[in-house]
Protein backbone atom coordinates (compact mmCIF):
# COMPACT_ATOMS: atom_id res chain seq x y z
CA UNK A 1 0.00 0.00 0.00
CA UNK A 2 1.74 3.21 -0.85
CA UNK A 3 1.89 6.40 0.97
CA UNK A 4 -1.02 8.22 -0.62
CA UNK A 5 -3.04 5.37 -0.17
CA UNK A 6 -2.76 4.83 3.34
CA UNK A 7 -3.21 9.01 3.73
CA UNK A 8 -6.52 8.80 1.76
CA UNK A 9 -7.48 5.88 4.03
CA UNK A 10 -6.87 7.74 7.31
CA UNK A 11 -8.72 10.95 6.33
CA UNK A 12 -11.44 8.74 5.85
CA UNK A 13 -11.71 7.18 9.02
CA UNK A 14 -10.72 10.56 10.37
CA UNK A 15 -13.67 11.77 9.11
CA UNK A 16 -15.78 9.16 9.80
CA UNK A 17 -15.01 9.82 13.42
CA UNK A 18 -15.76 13.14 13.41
CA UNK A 19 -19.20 12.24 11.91
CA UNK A 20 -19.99 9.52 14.37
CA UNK A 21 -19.13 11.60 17.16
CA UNK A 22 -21.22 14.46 16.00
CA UNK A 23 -24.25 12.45 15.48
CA UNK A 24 -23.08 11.44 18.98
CA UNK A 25 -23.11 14.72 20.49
CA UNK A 26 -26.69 15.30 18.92
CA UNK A 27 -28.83 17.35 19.47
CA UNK A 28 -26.91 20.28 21.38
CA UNK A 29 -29.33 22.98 20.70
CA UNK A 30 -33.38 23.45 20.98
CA UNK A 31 -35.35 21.68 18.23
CA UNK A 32 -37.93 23.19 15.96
CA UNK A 33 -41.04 21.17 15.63
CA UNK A 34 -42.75 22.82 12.28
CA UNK A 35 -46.77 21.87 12.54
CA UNK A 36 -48.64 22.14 8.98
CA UNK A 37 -51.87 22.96 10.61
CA UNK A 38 -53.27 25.24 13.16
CA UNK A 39 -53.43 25.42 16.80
CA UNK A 40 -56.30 22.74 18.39
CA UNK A 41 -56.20 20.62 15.16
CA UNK A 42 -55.43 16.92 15.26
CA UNK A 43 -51.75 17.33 14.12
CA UNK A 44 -51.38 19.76 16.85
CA UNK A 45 -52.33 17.56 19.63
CA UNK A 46 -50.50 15.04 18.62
CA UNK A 47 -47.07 17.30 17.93
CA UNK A 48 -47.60 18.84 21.30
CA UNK A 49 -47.75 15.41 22.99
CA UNK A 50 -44.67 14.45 21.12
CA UNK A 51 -42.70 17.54 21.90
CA UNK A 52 -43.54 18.05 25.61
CA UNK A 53 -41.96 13.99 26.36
CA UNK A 54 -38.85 14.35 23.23
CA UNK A 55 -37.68 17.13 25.45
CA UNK A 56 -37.30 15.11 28.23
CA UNK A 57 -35.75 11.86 26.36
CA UNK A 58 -33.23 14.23 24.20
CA UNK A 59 -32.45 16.99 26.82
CA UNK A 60 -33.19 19.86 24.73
CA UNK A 61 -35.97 22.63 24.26
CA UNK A 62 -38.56 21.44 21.15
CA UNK A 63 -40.09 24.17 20.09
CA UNK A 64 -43.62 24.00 18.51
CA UNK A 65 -44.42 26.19 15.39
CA UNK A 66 -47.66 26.16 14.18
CA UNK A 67 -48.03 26.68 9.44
CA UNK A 68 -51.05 26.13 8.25
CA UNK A 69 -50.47 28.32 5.17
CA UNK A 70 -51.00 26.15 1.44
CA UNK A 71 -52.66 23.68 2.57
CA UNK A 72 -49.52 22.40 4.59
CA UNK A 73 -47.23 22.87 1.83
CA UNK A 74 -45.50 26.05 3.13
CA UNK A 75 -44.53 24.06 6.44
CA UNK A 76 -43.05 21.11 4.71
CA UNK A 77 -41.38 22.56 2.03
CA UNK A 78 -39.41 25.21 4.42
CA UNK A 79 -38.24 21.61 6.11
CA UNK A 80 -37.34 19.71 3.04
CA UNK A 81 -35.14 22.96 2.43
CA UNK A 82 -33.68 23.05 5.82
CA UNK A 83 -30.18 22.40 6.95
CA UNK A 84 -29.91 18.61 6.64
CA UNK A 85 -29.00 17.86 10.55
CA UNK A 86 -32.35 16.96 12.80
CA UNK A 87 -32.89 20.41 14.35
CA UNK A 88 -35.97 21.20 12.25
CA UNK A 89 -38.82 18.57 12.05
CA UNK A 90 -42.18 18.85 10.88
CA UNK A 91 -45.82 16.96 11.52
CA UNK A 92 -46.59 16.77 8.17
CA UNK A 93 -50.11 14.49 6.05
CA UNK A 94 -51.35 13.18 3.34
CA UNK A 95 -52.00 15.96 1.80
CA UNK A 96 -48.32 17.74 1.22
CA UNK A 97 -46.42 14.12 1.19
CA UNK A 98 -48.76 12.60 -1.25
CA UNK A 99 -51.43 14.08 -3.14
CA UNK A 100 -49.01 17.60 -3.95
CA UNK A 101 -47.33 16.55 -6.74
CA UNK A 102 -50.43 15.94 -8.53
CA UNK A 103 -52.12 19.33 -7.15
CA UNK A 104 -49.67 21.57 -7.54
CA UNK A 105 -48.03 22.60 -10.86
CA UNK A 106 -44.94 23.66 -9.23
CA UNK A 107 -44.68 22.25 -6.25
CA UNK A 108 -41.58 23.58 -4.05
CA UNK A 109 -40.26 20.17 -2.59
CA UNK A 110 -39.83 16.57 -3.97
CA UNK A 111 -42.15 14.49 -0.82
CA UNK A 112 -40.05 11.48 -1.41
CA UNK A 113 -36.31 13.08 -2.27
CA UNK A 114 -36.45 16.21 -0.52
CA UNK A 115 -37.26 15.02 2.94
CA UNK A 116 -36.48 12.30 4.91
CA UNK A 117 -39.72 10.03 6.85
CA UNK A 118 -38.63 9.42 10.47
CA UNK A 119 -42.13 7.63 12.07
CA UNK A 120 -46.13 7.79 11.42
CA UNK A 121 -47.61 9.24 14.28
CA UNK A 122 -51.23 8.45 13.54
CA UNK A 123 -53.44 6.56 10.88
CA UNK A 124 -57.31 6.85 11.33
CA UNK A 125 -60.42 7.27 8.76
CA UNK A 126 -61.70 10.18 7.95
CA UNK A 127 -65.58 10.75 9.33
CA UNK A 128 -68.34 12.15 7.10
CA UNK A 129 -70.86 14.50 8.94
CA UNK A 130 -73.63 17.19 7.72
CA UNK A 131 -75.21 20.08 10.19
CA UNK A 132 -77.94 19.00 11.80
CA UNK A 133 -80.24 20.80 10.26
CA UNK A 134 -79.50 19.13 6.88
CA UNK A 135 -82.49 16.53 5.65
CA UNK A 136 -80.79 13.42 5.37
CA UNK A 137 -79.75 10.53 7.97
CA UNK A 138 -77.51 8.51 5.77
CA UNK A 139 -74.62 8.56 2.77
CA UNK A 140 -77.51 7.51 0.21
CA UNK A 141 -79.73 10.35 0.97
CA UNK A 142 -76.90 13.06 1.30
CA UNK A 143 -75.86 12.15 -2.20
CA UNK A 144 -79.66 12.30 -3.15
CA UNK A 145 -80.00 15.59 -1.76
CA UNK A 146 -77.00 17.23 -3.41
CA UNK A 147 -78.45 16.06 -7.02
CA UNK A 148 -82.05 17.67 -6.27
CA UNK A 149 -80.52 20.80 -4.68
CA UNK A 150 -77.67 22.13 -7.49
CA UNK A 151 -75.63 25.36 -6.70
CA UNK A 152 -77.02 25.16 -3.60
CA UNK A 153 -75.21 22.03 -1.55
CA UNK A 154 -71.65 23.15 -0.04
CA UNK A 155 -69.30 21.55 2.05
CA UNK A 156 -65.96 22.38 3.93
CA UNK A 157 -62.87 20.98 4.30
CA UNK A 158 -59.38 21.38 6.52
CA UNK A 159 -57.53 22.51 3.74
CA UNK A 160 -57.01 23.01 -0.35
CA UNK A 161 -55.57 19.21 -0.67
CA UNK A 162 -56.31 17.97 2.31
CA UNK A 163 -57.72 14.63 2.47
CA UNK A 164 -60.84 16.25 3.90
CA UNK A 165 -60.94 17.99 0.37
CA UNK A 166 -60.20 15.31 -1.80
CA UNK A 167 -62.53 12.15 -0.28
CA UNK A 168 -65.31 14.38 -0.99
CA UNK A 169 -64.08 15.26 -4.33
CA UNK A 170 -63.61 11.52 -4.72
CA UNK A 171 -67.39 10.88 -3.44
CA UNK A 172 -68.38 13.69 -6.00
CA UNK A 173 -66.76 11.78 -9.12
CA UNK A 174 -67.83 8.01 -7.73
CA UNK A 175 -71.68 9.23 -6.90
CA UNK A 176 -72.57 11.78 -9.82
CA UNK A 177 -72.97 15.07 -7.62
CA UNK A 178 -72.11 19.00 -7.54
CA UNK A 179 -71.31 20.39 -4.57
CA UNK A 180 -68.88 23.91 -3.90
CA UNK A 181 -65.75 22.91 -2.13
CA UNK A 182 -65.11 25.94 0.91
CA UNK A 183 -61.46 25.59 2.05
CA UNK A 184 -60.30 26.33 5.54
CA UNK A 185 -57.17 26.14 7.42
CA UNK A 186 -57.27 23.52 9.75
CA UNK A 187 -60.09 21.58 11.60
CA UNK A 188 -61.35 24.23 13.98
CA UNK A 189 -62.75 26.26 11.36
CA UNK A 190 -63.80 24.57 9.15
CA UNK A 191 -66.34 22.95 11.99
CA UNK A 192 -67.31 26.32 13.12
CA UNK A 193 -68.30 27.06 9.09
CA UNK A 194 -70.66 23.21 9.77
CA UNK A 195 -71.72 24.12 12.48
CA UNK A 196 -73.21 27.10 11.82
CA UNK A 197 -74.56 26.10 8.70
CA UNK A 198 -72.56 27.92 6.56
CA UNK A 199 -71.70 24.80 4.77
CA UNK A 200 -73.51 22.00 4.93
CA UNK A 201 -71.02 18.96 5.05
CA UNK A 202 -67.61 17.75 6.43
CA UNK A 203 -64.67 14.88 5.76
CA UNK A 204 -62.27 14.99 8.77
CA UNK A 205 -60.76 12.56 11.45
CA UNK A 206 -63.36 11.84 14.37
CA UNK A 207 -60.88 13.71 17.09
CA UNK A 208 -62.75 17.46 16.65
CA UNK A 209 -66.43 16.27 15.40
CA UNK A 210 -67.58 13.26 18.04
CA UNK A 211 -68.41 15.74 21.14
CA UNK A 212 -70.58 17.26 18.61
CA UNK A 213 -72.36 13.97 16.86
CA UNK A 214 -73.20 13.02 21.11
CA UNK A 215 -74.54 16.50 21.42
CA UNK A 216 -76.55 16.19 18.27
CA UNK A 217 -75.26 19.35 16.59
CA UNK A 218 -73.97 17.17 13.50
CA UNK A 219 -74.62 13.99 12.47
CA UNK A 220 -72.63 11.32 11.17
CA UNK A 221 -73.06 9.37 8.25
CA UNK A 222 -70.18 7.14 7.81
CA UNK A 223 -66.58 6.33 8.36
CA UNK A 224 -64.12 5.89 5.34
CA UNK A 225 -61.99 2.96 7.13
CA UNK A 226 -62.47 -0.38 6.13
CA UNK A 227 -64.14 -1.12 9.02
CA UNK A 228 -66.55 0.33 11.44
CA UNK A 229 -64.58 3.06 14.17
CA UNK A 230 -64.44 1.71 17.76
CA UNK A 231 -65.47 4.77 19.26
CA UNK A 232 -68.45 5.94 16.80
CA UNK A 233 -69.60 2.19 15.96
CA UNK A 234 -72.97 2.19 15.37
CA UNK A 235 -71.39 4.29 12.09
CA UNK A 236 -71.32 2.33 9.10
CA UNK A 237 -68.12 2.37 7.02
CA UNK A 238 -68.49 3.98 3.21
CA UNK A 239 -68.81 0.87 1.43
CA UNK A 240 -71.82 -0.54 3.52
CA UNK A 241 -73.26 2.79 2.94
CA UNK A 242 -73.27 1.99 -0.96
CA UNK A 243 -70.18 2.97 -2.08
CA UNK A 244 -68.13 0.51 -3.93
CA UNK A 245 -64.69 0.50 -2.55
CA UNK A 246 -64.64 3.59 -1.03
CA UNK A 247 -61.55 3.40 1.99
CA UNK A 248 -59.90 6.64 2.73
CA UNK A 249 -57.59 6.91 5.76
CA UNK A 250 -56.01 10.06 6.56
CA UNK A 251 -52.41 10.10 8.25
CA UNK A 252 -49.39 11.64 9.63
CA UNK A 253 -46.31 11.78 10.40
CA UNK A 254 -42.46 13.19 11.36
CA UNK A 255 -40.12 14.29 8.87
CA UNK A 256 -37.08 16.13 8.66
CA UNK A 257 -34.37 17.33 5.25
CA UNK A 258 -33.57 14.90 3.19
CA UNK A 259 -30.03 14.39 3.76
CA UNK A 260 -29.75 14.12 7.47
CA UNK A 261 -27.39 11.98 8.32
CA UNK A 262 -29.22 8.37 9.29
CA UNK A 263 -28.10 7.79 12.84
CA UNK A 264 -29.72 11.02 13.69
CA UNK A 265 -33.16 9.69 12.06
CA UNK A 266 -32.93 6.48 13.72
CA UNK A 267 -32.27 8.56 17.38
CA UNK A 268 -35.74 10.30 16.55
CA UNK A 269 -37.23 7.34 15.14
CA UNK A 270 -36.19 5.49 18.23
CA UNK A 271 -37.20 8.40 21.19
CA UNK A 272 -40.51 9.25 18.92
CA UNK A 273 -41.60 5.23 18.37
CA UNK A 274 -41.16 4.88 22.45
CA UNK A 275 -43.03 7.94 23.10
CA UNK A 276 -45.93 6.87 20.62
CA UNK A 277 -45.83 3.08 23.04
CA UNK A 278 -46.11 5.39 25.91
CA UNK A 279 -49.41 4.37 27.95
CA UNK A 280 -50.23 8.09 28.85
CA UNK A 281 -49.68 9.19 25.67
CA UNK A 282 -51.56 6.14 24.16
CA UNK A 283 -54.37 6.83 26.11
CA UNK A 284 -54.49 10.78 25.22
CA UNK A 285 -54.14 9.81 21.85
CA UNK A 286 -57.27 7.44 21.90
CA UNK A 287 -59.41 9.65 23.97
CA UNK A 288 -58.86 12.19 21.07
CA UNK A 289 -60.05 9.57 18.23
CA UNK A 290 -56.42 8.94 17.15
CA UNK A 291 -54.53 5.33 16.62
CA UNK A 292 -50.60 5.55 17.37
CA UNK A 293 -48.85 3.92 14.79
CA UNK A 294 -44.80 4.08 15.20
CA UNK A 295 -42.72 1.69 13.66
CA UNK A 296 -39.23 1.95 11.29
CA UNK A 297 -39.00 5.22 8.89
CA UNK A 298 -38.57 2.48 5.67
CA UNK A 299 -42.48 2.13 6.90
CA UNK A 300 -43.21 5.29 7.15
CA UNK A 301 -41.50 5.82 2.92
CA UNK A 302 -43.29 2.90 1.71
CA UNK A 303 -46.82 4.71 2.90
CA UNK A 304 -45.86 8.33 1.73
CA UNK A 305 -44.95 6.49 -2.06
CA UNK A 306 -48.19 3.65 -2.09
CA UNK A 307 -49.95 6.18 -1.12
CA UNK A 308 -49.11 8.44 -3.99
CA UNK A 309 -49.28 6.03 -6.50
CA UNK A 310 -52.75 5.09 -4.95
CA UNK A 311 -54.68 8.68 -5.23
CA UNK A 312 -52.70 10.51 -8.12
CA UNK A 313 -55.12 8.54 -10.34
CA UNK A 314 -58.23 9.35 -7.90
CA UNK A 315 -56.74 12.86 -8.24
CA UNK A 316 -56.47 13.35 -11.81
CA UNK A 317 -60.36 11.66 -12.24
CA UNK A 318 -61.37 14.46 -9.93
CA UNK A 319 -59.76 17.36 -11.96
CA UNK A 320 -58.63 19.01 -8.71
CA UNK A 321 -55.95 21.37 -9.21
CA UNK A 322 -54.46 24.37 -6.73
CA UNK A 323 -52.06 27.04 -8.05
């Protein structure tokens, strides 16, 4: 081995040193925890219950920072263009990591290149529900209503791209019905807009709209699982409402820059998984309507990209679009 050789060699594991040790020494500074939706919302809750133990298990300040701006594209993208070294996360969804590329012309990140999946947080159907005051009682008669009542039936959803926007879009293409899509950012207001009957109808997750269905404010038509919800279960599921292979989960998850280095993934991976396994926090998490998921980040890569492949079809046969 000659003498340039063996120098090349030894700046190598020089460096490889250095790198392990950093990754080591990480984190040594307060983390930002980027939320793509609102104070109150689902992803909040669940962020906030994250961040308040991962301070604890990593010794450092995590910082919560709620963007709900574009539909949860403004949060995710300034992530997938941070510096690649685990200081900046974000509780990110469906709606940025899959169904983007196929709503938005020019959309400012690459979901599967740009950032890196450390853990789903949460997987859980979405819940159809109308205001009260709406004339139907089931999926078959909303859809019937809609037809008779043109121009006139609305509905609201969390976000522009949301899956609250698109499973009723979807619904809309699969049933033969108008009805004017009112965006909002986040949960909250979007059931304030139900609520007061400013629009008439609502695709979310169960955590915000079941105190509601028990006080008979809104009612609920069906769930968009595969099967029936355990806390809502006299609800039938889409399909034994009528609709023909109708499922239509809506989930979440912790990302950070693609690039960071993978021992500092796994670390977050690890502390977030054990938080998720965490009875308290399992039991918060259920009492709010939401199923802990966890498991490796490969898992959490192989959802974000089935999941794409799944609905850019569903999207394109709905001829949504935001620009």
């Amino acid at each position: 081995m000659n003498r340039f050789v063996r120098l090349f060699l030894a700046s190598v594991m020089i460096a490889a040193s250095c790198f392990v040790h950093a990754a080591d020494a990480w984190p040594s500074r307060p983390l930002k925890f980027i939320v793509v939706a609102p104070a109150g919302s689902s992803l909040d809750v669940i962020a906030r219950l994250i961040g308040d133990k991962l301070k604890d298990r990593l010794g450092q300040p995590v910082v919560v920072d709620n963007k709900p701006a574009a539909g949860g594209t403004a949060g995710t993208g300034e992530v997938a263009k941070s510096p690649p070294d685990g200081y900046t996360l974000v509780m990110s969804y469906n709606g940025p990591l899959a169904f983007g590329p196929y709503l938005y012309s020019k959309l400012p990140y690459d979901p599967q290149k740009d950032l890196a999946p450390v853990i789903i947080t949460t997987n859980q159907p979405n819940l159809l529900v109308v205001n009260a005051g709406v004339p139907v009682n089931n999926v078959q008669e909303l859809i019937a209503f809609a037809k008779a009542n043109p121009g006139k039936f609305n509905y609201a959803s969390v976000g522009n791209g949301s899956s609250s926007h698109l499973t009723m879009e979807w619904l809309k293409t699969k049933a033969g019905f108008d009805a004017l899509h009112v965006p909002f950012n986040g949960a909250p207001p979007a059931l304030t807009s139900v609520l007061a009957g400013d629009t008439q109808a609502l695709f979310t997750v169960p955590t915000v709209l079941i105190p509601h269905v028990k006080a008979g404010k809104l009612k609920a038509l069906a769930v968009t699982g595969r099967t029936r919800y355990a806390l809502l279960p006299d609800v039938p599921t889409m399909m034994e409402a009528g609709v023909k292979d109708f499922e239509a989960n809506a989930w979440n998850g912790v990302l950070v820059a693609g690039g960071t280095p993978p021992e500092i993934v796994a670390r977050l991976n690890q502390e977030i998984d054990a938080i998720l396994k965490d009875p308290e926090v399992k039991a918060k998490l259920n009492t709010a309507g939401l199923d802990p998921v966890g498991g490796p980040p490969q898992a959490f890569r192989d959802l974000i990209r089935s999941e794409s492949e799944r609905w850019g079809p569903v999207i394109k046969a709905t001829g949504a679009k935001i620009d």
